[in-house]
Protein backbone atom coordinates (compact mmCIF):
# COMPACT_ATOMS: atom_id res chain seq x y z
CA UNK A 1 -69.81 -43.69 93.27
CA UNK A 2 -67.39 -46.58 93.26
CA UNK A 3 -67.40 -48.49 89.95
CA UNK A 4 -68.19 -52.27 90.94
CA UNK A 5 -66.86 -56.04 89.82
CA UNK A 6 -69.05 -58.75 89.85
CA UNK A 7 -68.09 -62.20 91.68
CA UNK A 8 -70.29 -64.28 89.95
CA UNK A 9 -71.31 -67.72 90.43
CA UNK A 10 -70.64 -70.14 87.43
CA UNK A 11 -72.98 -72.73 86.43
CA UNK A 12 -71.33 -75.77 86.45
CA UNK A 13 -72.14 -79.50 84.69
CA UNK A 14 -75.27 -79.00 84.71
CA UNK A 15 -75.95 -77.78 87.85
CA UNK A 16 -77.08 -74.04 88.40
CA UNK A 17 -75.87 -71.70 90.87
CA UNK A 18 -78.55 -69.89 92.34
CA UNK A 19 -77.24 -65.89 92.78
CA UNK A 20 -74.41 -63.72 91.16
CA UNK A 21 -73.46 -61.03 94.02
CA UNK A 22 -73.12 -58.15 92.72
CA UNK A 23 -70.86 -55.38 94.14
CA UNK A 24 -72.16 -51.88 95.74
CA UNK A 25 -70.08 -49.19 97.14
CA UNK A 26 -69.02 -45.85 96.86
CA UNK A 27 -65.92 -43.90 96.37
CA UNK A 28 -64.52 -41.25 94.22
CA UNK A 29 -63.43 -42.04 90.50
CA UNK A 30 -59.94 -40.85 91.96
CA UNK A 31 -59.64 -44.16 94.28
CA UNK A 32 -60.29 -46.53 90.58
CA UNK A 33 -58.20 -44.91 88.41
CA UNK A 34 -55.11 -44.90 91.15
CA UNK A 35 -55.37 -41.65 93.81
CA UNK A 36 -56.51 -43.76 96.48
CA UNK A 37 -56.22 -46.83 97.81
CA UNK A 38 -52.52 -47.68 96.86
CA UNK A 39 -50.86 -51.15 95.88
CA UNK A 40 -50.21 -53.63 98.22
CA UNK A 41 -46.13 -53.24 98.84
CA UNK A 42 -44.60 -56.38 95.70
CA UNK A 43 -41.44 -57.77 95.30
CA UNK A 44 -39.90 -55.81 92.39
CA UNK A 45 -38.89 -58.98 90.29
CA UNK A 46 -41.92 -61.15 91.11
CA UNK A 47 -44.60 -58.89 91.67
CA UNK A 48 -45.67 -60.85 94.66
CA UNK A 49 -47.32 -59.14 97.88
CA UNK A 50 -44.61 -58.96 100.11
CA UNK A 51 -46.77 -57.01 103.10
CA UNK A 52 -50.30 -57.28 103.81
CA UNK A 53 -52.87 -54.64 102.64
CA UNK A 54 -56.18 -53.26 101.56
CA UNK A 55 -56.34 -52.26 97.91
CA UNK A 56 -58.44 -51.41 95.53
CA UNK A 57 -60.19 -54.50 93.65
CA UNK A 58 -58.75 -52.41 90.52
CA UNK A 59 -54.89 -53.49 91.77
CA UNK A 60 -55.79 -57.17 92.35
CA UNK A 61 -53.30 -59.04 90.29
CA UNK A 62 -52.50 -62.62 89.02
CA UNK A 63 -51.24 -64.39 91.71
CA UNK A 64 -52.37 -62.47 94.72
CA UNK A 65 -53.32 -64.32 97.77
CA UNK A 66 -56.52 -62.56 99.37
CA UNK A 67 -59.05 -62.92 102.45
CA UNK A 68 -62.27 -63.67 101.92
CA UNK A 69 -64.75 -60.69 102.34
CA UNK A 70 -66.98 -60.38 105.03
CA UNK A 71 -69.66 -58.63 103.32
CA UNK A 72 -69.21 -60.55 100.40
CA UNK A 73 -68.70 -57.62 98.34
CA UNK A 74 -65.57 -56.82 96.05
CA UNK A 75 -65.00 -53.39 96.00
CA UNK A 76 -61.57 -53.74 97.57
CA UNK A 77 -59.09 -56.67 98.41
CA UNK A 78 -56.98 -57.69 101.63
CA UNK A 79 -54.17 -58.83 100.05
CA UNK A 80 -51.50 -61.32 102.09
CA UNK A 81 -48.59 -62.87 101.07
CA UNK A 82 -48.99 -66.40 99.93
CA UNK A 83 -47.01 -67.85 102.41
CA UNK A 84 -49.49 -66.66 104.75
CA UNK A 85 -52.91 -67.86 105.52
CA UNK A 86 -55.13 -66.62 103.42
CA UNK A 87 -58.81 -67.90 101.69
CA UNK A 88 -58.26 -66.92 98.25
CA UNK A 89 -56.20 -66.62 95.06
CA UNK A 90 -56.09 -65.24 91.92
CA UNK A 91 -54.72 -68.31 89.33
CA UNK A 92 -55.72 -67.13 86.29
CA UNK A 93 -56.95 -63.96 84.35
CA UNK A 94 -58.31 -63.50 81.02
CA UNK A 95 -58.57 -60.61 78.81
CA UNK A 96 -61.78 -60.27 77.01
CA UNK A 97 -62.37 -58.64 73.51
CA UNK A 98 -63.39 -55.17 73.03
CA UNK A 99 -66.92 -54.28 71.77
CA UNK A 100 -70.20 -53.94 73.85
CA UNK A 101 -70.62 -55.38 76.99
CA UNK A 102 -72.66 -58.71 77.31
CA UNK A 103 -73.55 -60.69 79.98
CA UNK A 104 -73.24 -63.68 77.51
CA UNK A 105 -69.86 -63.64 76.83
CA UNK A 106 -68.54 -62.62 80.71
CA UNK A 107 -70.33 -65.75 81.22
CA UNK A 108 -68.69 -67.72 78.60
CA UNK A 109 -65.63 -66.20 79.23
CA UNK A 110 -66.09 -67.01 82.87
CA UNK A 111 -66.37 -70.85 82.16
CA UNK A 112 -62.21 -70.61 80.78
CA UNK A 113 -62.09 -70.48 84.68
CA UNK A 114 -62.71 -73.99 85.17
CA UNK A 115 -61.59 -75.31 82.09
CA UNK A 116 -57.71 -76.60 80.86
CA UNK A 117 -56.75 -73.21 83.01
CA UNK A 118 -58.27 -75.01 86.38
CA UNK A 119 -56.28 -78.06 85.43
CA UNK A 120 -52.88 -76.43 84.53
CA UNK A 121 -53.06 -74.79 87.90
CA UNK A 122 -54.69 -77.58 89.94
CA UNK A 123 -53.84 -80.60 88.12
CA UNK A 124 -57.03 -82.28 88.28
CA UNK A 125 -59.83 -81.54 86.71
CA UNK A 126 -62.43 -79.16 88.21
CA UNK A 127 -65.18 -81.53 88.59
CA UNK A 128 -62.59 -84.15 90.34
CA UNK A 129 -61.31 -81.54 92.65
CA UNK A 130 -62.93 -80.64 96.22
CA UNK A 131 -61.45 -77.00 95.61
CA UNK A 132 -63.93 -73.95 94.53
CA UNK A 133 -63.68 -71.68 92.11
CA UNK A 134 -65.70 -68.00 91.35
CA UNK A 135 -64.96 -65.15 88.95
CA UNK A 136 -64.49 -62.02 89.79
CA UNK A 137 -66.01 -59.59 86.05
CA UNK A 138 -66.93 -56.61 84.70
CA UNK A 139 -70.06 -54.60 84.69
CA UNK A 140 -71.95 -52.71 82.89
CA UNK A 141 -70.52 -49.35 84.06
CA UNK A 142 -67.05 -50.30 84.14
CA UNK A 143 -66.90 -51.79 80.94
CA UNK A 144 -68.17 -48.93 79.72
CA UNK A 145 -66.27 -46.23 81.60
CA UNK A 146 -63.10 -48.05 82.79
CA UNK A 147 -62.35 -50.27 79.56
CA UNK A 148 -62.41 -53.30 82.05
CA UNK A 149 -62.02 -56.01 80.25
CA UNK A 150 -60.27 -58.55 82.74
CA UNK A 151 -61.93 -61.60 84.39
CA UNK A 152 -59.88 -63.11 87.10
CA UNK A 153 -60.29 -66.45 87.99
CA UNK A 154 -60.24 -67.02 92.32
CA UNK A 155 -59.68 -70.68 93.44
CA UNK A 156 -61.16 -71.30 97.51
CA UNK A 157 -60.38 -74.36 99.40
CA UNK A 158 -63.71 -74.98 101.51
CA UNK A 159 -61.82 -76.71 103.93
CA UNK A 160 -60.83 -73.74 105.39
CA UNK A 161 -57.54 -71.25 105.33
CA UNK A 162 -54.23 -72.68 103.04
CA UNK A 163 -50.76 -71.22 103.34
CA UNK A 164 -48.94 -71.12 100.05
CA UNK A 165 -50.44 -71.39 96.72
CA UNK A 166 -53.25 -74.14 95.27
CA UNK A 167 -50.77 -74.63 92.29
CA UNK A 168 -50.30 -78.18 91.72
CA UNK A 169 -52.49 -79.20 94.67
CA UNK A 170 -54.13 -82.09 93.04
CA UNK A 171 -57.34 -82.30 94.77
């Protein structure tokens, strides 16, 4: 069985956001932990996708430009470079403590999302920007089996497709 993420919705000034999704999907422990889907092809100095793919949600790194899932699921990414059009991107990642999982503190750490790290990358603040934001976390199980400790922060533009990155796009 496929070890899941979470995209989860944050609750934001005030307002609540009705429904986390949460991911389903099966696969061998092989395909997490690196014998199956493989990394998208990156630049050796910048780490940037340099040719389109389908990875593993595992390989998804800081960023990577991504289409938006049909299904709405994230048990795997398709990963473009940022220069072409794409739906999503990964701006910011953060590293959460070891101990026991709690649904508290992915939430709390979840909130960094649209905090001074929206802002750095935006340059506006979230709640003065028409840009969206979601995490993607761990669960439960892969906390607990796959020491996954990393929420990535995944900026949308509503509006539609963008080609290049949302850094610095003030609005």
């Amino acid at each position: 069985m496929m070890k899941p993420r979470t995209r989860r919705a944050l609750a934001l000034t005030g307002a609540a956001v009705a429904v986390s999704v949460a991911l389903t999907g099966c696969s061998t422990i092989n395909n997490i932990l690196g014998g199956g889907s493989a990394d998208a092809d990156r630049d050796e100095e910048t780490g940037q996708v340099t040719e389109g793919s389908n990875i593993d949600i595992f390989n998804l790194k800081l960023g990577d430009c991504k289409m938006e899932s049909p299904s709405g699921l994230i048990q795997d990414a398709d990963v473009v470079p940022c220069d072409e059009p794409h739906d999503e991107e990964v701006y910011y990642e953060i590293t959460m403590a070891d101990g026991e999982f709690s649904e508290a503190d992915v939430d709390a750490a979840s909130q960094e999302c649209i905090g001074d790290a929206y802002t750095s990358f935006v340059g506006i603040a979230y709640e003065e920007s028409a840009l969206e934001v979601y995490p993607i976390t761990p669960t439960q199980e892969t906390w607990d089996q796959l020491d996954d400790r990393i929420v990535q922060c995944v900026i949308i533009d509503p509006a539609g497709q963008t080609t290049g990155s949302l850094k610095g796009a003030a609005r």
